[in-house]
Protein backbone atom coordinates (compact mmCIF):
# COMPACT_ATOMS: atom_id res chain seq x y z
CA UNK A 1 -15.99 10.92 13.85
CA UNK A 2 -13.36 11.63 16.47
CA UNK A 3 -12.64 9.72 19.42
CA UNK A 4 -10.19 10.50 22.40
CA UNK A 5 -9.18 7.48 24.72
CA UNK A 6 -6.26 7.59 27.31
CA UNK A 7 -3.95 5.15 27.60
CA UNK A 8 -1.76 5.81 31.04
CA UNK A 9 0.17 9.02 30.23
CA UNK A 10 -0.85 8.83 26.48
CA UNK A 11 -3.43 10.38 24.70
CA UNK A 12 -4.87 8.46 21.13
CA UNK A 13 -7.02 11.17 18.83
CA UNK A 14 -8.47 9.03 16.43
CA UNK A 15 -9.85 10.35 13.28
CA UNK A 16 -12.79 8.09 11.71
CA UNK A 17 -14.61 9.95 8.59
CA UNK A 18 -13.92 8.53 6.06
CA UNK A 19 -11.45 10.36 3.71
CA UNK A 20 -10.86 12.66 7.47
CA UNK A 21 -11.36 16.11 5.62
CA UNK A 22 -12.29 19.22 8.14
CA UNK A 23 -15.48 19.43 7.91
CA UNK A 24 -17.77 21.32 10.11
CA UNK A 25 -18.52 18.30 12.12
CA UNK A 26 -14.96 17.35 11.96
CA UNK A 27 -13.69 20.88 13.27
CA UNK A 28 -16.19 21.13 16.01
CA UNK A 29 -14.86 17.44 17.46
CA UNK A 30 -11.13 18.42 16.70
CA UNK A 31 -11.81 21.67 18.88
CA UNK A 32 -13.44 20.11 21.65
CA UNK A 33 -10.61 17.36 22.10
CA UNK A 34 -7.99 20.50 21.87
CA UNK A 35 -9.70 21.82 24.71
CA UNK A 36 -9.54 18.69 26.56
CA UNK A 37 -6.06 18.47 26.18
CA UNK A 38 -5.36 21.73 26.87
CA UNK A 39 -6.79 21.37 30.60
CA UNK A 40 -4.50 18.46 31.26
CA UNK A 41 -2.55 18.49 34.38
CA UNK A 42 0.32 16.23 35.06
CA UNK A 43 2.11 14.45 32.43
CA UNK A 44 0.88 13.46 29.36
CA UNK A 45 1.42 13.07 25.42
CA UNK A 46 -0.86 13.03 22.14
CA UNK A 47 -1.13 10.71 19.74
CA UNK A 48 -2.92 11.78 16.67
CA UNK A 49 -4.45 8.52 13.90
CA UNK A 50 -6.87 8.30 11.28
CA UNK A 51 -8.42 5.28 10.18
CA UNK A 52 -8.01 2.36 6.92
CA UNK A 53 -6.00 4.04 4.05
CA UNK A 54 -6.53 8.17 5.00
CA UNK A 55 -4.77 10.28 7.90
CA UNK A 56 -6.63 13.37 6.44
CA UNK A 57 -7.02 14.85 3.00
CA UNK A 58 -7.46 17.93 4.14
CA UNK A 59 -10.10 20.78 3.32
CA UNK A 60 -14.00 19.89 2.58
CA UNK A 61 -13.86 20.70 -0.87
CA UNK A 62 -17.21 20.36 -1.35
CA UNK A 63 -18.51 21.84 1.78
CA UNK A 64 -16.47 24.96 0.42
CA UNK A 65 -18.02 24.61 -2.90
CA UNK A 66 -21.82 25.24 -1.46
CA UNK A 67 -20.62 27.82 1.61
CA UNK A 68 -17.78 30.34 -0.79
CA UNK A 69 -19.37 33.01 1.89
CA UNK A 70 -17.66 31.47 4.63
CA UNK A 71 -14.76 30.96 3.29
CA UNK A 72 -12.48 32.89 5.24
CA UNK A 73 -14.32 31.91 8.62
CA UNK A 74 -13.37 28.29 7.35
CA UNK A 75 -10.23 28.71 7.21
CA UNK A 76 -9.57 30.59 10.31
CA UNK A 77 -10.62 27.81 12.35
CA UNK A 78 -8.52 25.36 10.23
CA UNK A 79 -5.33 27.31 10.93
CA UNK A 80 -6.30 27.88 14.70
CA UNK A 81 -6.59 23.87 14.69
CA UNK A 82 -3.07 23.86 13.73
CA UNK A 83 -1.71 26.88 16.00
CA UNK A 84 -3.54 24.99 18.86
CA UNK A 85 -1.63 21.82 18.35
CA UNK A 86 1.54 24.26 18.09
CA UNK A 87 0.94 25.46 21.20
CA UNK A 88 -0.19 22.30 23.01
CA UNK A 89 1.37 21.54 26.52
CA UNK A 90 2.61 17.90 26.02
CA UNK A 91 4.95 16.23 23.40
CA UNK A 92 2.81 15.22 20.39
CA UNK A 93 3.06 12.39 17.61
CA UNK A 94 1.10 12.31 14.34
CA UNK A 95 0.57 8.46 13.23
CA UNK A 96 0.38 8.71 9.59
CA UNK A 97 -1.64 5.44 8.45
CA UNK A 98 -2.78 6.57 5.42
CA UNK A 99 -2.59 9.37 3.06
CA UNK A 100 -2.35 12.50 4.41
CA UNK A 101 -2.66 15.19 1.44
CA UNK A 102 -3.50 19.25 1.66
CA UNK A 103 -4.37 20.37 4.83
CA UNK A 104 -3.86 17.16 6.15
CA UNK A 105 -0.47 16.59 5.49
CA UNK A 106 -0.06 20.30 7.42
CA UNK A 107 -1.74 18.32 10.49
CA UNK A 108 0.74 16.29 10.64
CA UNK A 109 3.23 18.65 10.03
CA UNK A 110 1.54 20.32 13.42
CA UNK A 111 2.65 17.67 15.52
CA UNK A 112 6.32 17.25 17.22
CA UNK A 113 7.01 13.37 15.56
CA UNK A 114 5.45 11.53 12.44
CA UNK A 115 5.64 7.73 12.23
CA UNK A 116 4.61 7.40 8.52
CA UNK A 117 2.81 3.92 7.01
CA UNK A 118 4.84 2.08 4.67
CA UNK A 119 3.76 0.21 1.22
CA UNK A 120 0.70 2.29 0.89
CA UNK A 121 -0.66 6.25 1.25
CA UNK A 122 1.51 9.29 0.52
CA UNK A 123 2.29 12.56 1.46
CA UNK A 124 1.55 15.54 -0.18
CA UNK A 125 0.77 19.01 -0.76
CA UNK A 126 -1.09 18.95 -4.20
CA UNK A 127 -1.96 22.41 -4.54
CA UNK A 128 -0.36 23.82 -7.09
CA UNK A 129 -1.76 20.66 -9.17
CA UNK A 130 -5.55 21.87 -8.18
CA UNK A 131 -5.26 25.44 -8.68
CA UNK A 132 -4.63 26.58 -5.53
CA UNK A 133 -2.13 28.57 -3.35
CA UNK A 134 -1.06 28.55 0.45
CA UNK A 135 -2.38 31.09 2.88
CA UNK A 136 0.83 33.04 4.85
CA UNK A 137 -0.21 30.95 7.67
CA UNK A 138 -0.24 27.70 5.60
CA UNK A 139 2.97 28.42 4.32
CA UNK A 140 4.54 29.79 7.30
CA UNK A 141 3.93 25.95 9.33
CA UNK A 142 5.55 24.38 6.30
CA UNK A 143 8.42 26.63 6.01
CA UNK A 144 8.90 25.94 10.06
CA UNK A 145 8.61 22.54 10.14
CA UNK A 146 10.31 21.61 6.70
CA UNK A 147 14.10 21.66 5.66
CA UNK A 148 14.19 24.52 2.97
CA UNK A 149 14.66 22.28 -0.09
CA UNK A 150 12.07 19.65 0.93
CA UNK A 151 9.05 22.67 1.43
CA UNK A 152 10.06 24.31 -2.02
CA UNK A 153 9.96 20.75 -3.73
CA UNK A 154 6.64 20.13 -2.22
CA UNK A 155 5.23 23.10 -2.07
CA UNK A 156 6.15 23.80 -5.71
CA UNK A 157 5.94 20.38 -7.37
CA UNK A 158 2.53 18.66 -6.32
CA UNK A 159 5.41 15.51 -5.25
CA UNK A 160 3.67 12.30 -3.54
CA UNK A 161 6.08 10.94 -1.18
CA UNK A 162 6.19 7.58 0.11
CA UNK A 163 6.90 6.36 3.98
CA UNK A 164 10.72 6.14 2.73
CA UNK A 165 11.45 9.38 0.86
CA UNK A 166 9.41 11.21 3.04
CA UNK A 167 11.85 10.21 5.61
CA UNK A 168 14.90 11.18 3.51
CA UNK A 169 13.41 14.31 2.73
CA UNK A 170 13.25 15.17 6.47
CA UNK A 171 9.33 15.45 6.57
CA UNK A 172 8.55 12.29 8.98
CA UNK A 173 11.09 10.90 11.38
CA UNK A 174 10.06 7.36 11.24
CA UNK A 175 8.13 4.37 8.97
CA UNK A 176 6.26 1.70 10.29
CA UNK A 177 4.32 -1.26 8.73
CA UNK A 178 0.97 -0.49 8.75
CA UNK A 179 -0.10 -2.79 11.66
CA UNK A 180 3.07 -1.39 13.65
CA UNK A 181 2.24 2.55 13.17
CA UNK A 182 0.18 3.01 16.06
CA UNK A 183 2.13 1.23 18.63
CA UNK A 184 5.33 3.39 17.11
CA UNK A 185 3.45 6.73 17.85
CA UNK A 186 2.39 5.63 20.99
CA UNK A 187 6.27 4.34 22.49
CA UNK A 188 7.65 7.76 21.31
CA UNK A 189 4.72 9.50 23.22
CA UNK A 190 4.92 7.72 26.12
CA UNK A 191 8.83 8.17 26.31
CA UNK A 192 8.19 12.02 26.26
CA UNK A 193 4.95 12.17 28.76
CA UNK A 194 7.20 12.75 31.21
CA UNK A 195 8.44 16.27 30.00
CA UNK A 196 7.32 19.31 31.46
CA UNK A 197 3.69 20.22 29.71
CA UNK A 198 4.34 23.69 29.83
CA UNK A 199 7.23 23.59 29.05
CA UNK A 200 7.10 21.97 25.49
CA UNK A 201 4.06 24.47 24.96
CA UNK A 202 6.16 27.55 25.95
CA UNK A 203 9.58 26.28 24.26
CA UNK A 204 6.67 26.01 20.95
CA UNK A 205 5.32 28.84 21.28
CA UNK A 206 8.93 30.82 21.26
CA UNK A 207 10.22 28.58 18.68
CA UNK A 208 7.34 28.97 15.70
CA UNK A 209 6.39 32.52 17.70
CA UNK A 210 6.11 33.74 13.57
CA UNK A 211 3.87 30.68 12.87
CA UNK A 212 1.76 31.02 15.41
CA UNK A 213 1.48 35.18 14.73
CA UNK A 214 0.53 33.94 10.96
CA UNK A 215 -2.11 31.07 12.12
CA UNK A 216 -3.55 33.36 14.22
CA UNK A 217 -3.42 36.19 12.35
CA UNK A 218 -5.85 37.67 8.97
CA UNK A 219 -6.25 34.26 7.12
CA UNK A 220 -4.57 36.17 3.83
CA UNK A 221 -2.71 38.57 5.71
């Protein structure tokens, strides 16, 4: 489901369920690497990948659907999944392979770089299209990690974004050919492994200081 290999200085998180939504299993693996991670010592990056045509699409719809009573538990540990990337002591890189929709475009939105797949998968925050709104700390990442315009558009409008706009739009830094995603991710990690750990996680943590008050924070505030 998830699998975490090091490559000399560089992390690779690989995602492999499927369409990658969080569920239970998926949180509980997601966790565990976090906390592997977190104990690092010495220099190091993260690379974060899914697998075929998904990065993530997001929430376990239907897991909600049978477990409404846990809702809010669910989505506490979703938003501590993204505050603990925030707060993660190395440089990290999301390699967007697929389509990475709802919660999982915020993963990726979690991460310090995005290398994003061209000629297939978008990116895109589709909740106003299924009824939904954005918890305070949902919005709040977006908001931090998106140029005004771009998080009202998205946000607002349901828009799918290719590789290419999403780059204009200032959401992903870089596209890739599919086969060429990976090893993209992995050069900018491995060109920032040598940066202080805690220092990237303490510059985070004073830059998105209100993010990471919202993520960890009441889930609806």
């Amino acid at each position: 489901m998830i699998d975490l290999r090091r490559d000399g200085d560089v992390f690779v998180l690989r995602f492999d369920a499927g369409e990658n939504r969080f569920g239970p299993g998926f949180l509980d693996a997601a966790e565990d690497a976090l906390g592997t991670l977190e104990k690092n010592e010495g220099p190091a990056a993260l690379v974060t990948v899914g697998t075929g045509k998904f990065y993530s699409n997001g929430l376990d719809l239907d897991w909600l659907g049978a477990n409404r009573d846990r809702f809010e538990e669910y989505l506490g540990r979703v938003h501590g999944v993204y505050a603990r990337l925030l707060s993660l002591p190395m440089p990290t890189a999301a390699a967007v392979n697929g389509h990475a929709f709802a919660g999982g475009a915020m993963l990726a939105l979690a991460h310090d770089f995005a290398v994003m797949r061209t000629g297939r998968g978008y990116f895109c925050l589709p909740e106003v299209d299924l009824g939904m709104s954005f918890t305070p700390g949902m919005s709040a990442l977006i908001r931090a990690r998106l140029p005004r315009r771009t998080a009202h558009e998205a946000m607002i409008t349901g828009r799918r974004y290719t590789a290419e706009e999403a780059v204009e739009a200032g959401i992903v830094q870089r596209t890739a050919a599919e086969e060429e995603v990976l090893p993209a991710a992995v050069a900018w990690a491995a060109s920032m492994a040598g940066k202080n750990g805690e220092s990237v996680g303490k510059i985070r943590r004073e830059l998105y200081r209100e993010t990471l008050d919202a993520l960890n924070g009441p889930v609806f505030g």
